[in-house]
Protein backbone atom coordinates (compact mmCIF):
# COMPACT_ATOMS: atom_id res chain seq x y z
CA UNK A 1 0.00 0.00 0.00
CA UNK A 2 0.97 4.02 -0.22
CA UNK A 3 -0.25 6.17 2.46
CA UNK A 4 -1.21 8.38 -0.07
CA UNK A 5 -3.18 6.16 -1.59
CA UNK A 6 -7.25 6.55 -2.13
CA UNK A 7 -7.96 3.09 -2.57
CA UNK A 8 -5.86 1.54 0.21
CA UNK A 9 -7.60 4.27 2.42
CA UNK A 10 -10.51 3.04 1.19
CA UNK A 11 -9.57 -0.51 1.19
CA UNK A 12 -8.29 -0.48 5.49
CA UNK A 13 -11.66 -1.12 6.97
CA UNK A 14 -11.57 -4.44 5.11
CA UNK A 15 -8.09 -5.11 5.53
CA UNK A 16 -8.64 -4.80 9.38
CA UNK A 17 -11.50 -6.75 9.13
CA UNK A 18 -9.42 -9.71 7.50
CA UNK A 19 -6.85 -9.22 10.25
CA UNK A 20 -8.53 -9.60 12.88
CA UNK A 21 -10.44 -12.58 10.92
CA UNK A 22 -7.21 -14.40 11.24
CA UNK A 23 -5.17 -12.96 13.98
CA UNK A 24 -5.41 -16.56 16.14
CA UNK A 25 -4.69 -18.39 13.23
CA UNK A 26 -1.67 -19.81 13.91
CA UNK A 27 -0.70 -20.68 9.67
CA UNK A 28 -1.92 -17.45 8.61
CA UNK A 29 -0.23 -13.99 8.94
CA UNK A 30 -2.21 -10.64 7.15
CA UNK A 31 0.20 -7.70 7.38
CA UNK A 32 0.70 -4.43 5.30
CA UNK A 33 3.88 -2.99 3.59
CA UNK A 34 4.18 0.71 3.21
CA UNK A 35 5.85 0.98 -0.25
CA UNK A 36 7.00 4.38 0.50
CA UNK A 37 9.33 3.45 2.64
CA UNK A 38 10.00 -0.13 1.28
CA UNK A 39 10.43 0.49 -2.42
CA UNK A 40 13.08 -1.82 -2.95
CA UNK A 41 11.14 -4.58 -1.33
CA UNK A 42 7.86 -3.61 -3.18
CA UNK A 43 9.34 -3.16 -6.65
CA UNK A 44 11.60 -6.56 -6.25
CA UNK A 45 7.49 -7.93 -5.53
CA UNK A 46 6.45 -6.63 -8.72
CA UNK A 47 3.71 -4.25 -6.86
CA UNK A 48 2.84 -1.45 -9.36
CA UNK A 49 -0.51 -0.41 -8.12
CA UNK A 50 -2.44 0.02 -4.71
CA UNK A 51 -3.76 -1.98 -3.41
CA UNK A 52 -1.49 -5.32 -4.18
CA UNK A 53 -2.54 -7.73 -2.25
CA UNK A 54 -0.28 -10.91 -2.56
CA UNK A 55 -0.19 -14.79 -0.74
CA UNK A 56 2.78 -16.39 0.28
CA UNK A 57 4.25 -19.58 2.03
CA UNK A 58 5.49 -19.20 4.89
CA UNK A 59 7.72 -21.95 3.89
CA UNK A 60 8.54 -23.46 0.49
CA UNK A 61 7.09 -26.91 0.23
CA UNK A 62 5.84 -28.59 -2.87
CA UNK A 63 3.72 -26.87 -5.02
CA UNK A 64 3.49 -23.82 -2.92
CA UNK A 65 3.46 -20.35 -4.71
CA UNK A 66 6.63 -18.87 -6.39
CA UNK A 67 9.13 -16.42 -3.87
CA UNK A 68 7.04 -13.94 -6.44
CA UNK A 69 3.72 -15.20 -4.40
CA UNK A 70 0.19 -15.25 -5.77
CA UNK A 71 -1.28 -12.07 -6.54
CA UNK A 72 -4.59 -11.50 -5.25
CA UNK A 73 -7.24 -10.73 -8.07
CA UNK A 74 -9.33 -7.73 -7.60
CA UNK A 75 -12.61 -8.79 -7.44
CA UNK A 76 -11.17 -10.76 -4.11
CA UNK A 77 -10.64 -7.29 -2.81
CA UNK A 78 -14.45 -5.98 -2.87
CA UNK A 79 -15.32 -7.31 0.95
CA UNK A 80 -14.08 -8.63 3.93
CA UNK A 81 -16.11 -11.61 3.53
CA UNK A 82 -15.05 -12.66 -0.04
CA UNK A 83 -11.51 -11.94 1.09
CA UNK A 84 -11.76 -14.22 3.88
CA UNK A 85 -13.55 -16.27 1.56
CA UNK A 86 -10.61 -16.81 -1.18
CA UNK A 87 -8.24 -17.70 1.65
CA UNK A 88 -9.72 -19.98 3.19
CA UNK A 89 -9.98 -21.64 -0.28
CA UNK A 90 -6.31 -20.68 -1.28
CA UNK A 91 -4.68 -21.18 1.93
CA UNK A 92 -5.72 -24.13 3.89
CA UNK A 93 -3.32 -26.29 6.62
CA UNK A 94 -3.30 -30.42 6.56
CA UNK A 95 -5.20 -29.60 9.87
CA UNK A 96 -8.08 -27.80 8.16
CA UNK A 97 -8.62 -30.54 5.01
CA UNK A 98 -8.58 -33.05 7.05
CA UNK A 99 -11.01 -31.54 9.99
CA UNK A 100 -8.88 -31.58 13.18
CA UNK A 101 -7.88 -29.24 15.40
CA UNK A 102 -5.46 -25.94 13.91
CA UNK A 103 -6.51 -23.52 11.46
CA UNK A 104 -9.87 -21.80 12.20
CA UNK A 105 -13.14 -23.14 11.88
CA UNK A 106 -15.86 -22.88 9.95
CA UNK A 107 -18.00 -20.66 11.79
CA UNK A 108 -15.22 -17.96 11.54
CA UNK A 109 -16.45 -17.28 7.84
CA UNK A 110 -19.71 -16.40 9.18
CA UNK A 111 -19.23 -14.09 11.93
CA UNK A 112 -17.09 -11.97 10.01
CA UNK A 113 -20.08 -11.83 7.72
CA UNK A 114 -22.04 -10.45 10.53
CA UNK A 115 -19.40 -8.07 11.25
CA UNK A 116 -18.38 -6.78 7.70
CA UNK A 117 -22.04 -6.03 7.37
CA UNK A 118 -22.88 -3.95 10.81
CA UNK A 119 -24.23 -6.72 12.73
């Protein structure tokens, strides 16, 4: 993101919404990077517009995403919800395929739903 950005202004609400989503998931880390100050970092990432919102391992195991990671698509960006939505579906632990304990549960989906929309 850029500070001076309109969109990611726009965007934060959701972004905070997806962080807090996740913040006790132990696999899953949201953060932000202020390309202002990291423009080595962000141009090495291949960011070029604001919001980029990108997935990566946190370790490299077969068939994970490139060092590059996986860009998120923009119509992943509208809400909270479908946000929360795509990762779940893009970023899943052993522990969550296979239903035992780790990664967050089902439910979580739902009451961010509630959240995102006032409730």
């Amino acid at each position: 993101y850029a500070p001076w950005c309109g969109h990611c202004q726009h965007f934060a609400p959701q972004y905070e919404k997806v962080a807090k989503h996740f913040k006790d998931v132990v696999d899953v880390r949201i953060t932000a990077l202020d390309c202002v100050h990291f423009k080595d970092l962000c141009k090495k990432q291949h960011v070029d517009s604001y919001p980029t919102l990108k997935v990566f391992h946190a370790h490299r195991v077969a068939g994970s995403f490139s060092p590059q990671g996986l860009a998120v698509n923009a119509k992943h960006r509208g809400s909270a919800k479908v946000l929360v939505d795509w990762l779940h579906e893009h970023v899943t632990t052993p522990h969550e395929n296979s239903g035992g304990g780790g990664g967050s549960s089902s439910s979580s989906s739902s009451s961010l739903v509630t959240e995102a929309n006032g409730g």
